[in-house]
C-alpha atoms as a PDB file:
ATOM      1  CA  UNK A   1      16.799 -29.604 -43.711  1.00  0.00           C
ATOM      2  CA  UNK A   2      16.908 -28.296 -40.241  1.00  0.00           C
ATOM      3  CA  UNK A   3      17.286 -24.521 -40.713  1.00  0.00           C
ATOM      4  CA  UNK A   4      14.136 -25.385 -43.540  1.00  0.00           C
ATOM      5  CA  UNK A   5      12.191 -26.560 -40.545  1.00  0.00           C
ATOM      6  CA  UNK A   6      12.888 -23.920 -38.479  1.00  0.00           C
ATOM      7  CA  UNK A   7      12.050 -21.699 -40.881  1.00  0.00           C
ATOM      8  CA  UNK A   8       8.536 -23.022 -41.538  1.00  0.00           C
ATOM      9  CA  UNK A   9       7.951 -22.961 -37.715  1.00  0.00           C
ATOM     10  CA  UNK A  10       9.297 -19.461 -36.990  1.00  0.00           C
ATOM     11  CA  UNK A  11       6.611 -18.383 -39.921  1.00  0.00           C
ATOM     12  CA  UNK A  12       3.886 -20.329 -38.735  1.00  0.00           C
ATOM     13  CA  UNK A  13       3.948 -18.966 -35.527  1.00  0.00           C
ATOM     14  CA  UNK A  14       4.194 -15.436 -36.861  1.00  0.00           C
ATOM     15  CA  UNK A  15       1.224 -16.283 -38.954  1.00  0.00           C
ATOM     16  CA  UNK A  16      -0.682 -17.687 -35.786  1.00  0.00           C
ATOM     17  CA  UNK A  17       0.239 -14.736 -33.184  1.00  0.00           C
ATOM     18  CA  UNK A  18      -2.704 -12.530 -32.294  1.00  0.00           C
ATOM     19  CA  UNK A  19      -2.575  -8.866 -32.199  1.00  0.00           C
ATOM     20  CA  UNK A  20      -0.084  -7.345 -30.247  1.00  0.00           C
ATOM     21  CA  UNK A  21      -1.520  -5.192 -26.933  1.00  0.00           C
ATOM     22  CA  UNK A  22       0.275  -2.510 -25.015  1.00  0.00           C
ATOM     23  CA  UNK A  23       0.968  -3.114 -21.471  1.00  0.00           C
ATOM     24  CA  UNK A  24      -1.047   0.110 -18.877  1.00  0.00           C
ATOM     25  CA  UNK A  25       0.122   1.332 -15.865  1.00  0.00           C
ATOM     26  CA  UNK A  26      -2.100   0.472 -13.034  1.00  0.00           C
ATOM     27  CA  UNK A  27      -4.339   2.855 -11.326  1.00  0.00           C
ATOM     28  CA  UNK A  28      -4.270   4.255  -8.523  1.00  0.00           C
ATOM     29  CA  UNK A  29      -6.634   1.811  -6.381  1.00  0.00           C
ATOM     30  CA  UNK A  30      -5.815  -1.000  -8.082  1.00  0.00           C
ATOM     31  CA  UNK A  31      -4.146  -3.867  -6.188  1.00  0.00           C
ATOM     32  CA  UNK A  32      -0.021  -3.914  -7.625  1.00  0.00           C
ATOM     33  CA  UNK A  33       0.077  -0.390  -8.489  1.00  0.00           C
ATOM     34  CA  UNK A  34       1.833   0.334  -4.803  1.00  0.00           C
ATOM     35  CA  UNK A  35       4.424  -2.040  -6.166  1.00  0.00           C
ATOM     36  CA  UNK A  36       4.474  -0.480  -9.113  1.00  0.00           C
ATOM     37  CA  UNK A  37       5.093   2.991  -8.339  1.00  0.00           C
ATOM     38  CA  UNK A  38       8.179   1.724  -5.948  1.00  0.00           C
ATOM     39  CA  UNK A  39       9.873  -0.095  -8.624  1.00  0.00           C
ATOM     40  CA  UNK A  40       9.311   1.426 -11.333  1.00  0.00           C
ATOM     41  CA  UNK A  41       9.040   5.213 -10.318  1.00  0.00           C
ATOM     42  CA  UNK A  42      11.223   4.835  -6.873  1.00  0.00           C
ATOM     43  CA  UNK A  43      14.150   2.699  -8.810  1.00  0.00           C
ATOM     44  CA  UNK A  44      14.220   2.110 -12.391  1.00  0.00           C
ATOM     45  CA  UNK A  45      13.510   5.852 -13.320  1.00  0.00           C
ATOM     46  CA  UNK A  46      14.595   7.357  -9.913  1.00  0.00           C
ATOM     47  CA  UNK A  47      18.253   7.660  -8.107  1.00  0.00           C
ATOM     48  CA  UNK A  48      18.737   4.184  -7.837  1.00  0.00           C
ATOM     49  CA  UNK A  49      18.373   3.116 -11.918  1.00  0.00           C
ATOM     50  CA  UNK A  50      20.542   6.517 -12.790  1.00  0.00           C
ATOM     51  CA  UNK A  51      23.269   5.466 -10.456  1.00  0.00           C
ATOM     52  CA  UNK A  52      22.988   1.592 -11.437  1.00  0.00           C
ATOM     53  CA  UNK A  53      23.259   2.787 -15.121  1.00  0.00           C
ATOM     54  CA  UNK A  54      26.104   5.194 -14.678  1.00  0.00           C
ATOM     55  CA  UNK A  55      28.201   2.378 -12.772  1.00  0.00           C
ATOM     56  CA  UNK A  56      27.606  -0.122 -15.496  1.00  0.00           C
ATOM     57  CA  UNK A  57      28.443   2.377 -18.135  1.00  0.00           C
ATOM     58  CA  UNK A  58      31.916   3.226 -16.184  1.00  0.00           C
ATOM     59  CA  UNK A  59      32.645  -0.558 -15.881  1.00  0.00           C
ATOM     60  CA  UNK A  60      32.247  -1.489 -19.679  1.00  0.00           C
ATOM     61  CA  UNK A  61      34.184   1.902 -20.326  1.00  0.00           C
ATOM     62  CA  UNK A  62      36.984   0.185 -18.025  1.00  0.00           C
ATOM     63  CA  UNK A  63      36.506  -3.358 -19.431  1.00  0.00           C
ATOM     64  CA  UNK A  64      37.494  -1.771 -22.721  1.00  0.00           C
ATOM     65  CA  UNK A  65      40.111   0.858 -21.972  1.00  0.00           C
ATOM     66  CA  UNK A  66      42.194  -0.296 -19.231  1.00  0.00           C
ATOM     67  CA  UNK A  67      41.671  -4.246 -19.851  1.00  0.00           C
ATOM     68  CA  UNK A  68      41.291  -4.160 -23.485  1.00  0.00           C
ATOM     69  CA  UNK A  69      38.197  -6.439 -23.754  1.00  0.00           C
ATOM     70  CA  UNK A  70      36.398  -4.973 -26.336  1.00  0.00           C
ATOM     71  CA  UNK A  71      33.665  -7.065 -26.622  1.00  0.00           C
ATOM     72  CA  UNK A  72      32.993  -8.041 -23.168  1.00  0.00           C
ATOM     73  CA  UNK A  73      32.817  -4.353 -22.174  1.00  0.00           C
ATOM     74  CA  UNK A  74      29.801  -3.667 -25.053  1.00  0.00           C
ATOM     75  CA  UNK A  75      27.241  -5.143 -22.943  1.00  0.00           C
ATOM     76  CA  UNK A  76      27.577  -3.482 -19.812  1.00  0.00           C
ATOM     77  CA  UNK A  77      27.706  -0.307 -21.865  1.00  0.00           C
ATOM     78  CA  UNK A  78      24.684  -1.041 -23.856  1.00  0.00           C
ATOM     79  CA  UNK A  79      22.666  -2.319 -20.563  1.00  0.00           C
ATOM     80  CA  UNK A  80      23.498   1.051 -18.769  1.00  0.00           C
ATOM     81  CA  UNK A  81      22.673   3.104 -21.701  1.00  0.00           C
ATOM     82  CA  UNK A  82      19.065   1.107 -21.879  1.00  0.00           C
ATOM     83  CA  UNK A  83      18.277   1.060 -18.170  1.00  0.00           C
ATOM     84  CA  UNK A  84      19.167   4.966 -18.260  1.00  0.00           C
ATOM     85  CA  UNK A  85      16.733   5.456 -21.301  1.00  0.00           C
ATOM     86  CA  UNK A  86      14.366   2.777 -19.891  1.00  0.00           C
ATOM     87  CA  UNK A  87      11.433   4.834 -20.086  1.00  0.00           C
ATOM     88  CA  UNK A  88      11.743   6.308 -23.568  1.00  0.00           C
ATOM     89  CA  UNK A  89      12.599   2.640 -24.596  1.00  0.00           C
ATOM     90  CA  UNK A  90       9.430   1.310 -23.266  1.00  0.00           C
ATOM     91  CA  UNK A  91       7.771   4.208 -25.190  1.00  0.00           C
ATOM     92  CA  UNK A  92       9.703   3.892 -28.068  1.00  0.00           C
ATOM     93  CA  UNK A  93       8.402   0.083 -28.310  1.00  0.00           C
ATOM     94  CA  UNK A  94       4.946   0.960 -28.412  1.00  0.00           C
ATOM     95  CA  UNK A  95       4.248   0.659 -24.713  1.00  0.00           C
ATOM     96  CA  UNK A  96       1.918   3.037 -22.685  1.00  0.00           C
ATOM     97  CA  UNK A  97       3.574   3.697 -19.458  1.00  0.00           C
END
């Protein structure tokens, strides 16, 4: 009876969700795009991301060779791979960035 329930609910609220809108980048005199630019330019895509991505990569790749923990080393792996790829990701999803 429950999963029924929460099966009506999850379609309801599909069926009441509004159209989905893509997320801009601010411009250049607007207010956060200083912030912006320094997070998302300066770390996420810049030296800081690659090397943040390549470390968790190299962890997970140790998790699951040296330690033999399989399936706690798939996550770091997958969230190194993604914050490498982060901007094709967001573009992938339908996101103008």
């Amino acid at each position: 009876m429950r999963k029924l329930l929460a099966l009506f609910l999850l379609f309801a609220v599909l069926l009441v969700c509004g159209t989905v809108m893509a997320w801009n980048t601010p411009s250049n005199n607007d207010l956060a795009y200083d912030i912006y630019d320094t997070v998302i330019n300066g770390i996420v895509q810049g030296p800081i991301g690659f090397a943040a991505g390549v470390g968790m990569i190299a962890f997970g790749a140790y998790l699951v060779a040296a330690r033999s923990l399989i399936f706690q080393g798939i996550a770091p792996i997958l969230a190194g791979v993604a914050l490498i790829k982060a901007d094709s990701i967001v573009q992938t999803l339908g996101f103008i960035v």
